[in-house]
Each structure stands twice: as structure tokens, then as C-alpha cells.
C-alpha atoms as a PDB file:
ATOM      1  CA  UNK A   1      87.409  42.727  51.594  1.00  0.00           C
ATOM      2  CA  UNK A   2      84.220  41.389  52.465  1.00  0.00           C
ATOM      3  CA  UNK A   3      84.379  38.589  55.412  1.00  0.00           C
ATOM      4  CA  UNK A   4      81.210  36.915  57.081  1.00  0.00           C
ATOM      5  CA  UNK A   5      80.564  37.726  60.495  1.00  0.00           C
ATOM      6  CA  UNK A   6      79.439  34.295  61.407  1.00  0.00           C
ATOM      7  CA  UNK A   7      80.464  30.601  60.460  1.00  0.00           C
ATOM      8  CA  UNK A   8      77.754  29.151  57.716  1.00  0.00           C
ATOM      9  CA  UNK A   9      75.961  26.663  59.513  1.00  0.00           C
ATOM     10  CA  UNK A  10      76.219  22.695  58.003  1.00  0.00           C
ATOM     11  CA  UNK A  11      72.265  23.004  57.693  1.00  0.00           C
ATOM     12  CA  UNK A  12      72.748  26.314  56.229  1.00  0.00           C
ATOM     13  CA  UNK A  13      75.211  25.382  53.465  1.00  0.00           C
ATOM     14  CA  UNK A  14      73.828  21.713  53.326  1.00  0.00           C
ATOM     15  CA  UNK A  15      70.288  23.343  52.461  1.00  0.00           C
ATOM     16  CA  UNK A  16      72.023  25.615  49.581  1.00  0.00           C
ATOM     17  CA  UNK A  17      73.304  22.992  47.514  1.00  0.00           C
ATOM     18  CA  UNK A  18      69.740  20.368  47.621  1.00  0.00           C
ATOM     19  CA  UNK A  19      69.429  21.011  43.918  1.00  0.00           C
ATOM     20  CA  UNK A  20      72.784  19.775  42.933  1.00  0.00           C
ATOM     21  CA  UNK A  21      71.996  16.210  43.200  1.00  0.00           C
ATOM     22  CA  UNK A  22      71.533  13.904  39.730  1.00  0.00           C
ATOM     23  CA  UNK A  23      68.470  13.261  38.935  1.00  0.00           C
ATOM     24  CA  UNK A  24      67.359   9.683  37.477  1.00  0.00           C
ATOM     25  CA  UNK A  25      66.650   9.724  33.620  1.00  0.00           C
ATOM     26  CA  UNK A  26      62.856   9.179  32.666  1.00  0.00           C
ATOM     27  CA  UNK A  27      62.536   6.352  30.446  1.00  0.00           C
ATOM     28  CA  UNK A  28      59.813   4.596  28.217  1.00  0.00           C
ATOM     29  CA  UNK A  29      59.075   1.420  26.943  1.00  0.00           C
ATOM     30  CA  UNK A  30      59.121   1.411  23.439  1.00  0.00           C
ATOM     31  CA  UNK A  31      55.343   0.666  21.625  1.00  0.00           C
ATOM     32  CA  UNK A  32      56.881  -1.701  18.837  1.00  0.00           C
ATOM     33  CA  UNK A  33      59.786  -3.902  20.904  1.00  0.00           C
ATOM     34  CA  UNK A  34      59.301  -2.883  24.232  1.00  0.00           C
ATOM     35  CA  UNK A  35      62.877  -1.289  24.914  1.00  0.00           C
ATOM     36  CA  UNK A  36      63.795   1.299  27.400  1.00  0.00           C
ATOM     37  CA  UNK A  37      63.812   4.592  25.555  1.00  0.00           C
ATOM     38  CA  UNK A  38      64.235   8.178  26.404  1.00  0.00           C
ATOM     39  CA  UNK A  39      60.892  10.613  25.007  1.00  0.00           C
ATOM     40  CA  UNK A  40      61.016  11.894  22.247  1.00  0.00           C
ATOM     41  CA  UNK A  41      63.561   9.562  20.660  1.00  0.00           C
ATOM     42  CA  UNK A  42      64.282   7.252  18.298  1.00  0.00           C
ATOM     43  CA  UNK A  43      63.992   3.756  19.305  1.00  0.00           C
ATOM     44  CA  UNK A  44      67.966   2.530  18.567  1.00  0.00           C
ATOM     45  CA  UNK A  45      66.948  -1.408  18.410  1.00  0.00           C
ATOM     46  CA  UNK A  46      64.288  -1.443  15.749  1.00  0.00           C
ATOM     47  CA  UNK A  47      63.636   2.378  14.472  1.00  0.00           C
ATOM     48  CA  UNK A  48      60.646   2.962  15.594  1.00  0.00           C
ATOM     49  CA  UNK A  49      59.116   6.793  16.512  1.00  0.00           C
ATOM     50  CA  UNK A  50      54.927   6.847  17.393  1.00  0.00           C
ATOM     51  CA  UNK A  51      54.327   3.664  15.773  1.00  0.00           C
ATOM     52  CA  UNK A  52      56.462   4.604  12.373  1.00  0.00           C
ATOM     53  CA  UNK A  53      59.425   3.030  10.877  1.00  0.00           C
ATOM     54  CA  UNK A  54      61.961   6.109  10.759  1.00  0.00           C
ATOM     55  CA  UNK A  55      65.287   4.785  10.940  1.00  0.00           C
ATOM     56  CA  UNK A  56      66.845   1.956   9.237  1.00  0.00           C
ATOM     57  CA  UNK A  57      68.669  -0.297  12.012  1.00  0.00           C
ATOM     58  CA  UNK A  58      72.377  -1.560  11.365  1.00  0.00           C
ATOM     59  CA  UNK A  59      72.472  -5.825  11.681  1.00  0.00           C
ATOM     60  CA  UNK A  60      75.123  -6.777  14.182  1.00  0.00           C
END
């Protein structure tokens, strides 16, 4: 069975796992009502996509 010959190193293992850490989502204001909104999405308070009414929106 393979063993390693030396201990990893905390820098050593710390620097292997830099790319696991969550990233922030990107957001946008929307044109029409100035919500946050992820790109390329539907805007989910008034139905908005590039200007155009898409999406009918539900009254609360």
C-alpha cells in the first residue's frame, strides 16, 4: 500500500484546496424595476427580459 514519506505540510494542503471556497453570486439590476437579478434571467417581480414583457407576474 502506498504511504507518503513525509507529513503534508498545512501550507501544502491549505494551498490544494484555495478553489473550494463559495464564490459570491453576480447580480444585476433589473432595466424596468430596478431589482437584483441574476443574467440571463427573468426578472421574478415584474417579467421583464431586455426591455420585453415575457412573463406574466402572479398578484400577491
Amino acid at each position: 500500500m502506498a504511504v507518503p514519506k513525509r507529513r503534508t505540510s498545512k501550507t501544502r494542503k491549505r494551498k490544494r484546496r484555495t478553489h473550494k471556497k463559495i464564490k459570491p453570486k453576480n447580480l444585476n439590476n433589473c432595466d424596468n424595476c430596478g431589482e437584483l437579478v441574476m443574467p440571463h434571467r427573468v426578472c421574478v417581480s415584474c417579467g421583464y427580459y431586455k426591455g420585453e414583457k415575457v412573463a406574466e407576474v402572479k398578484g400577491e
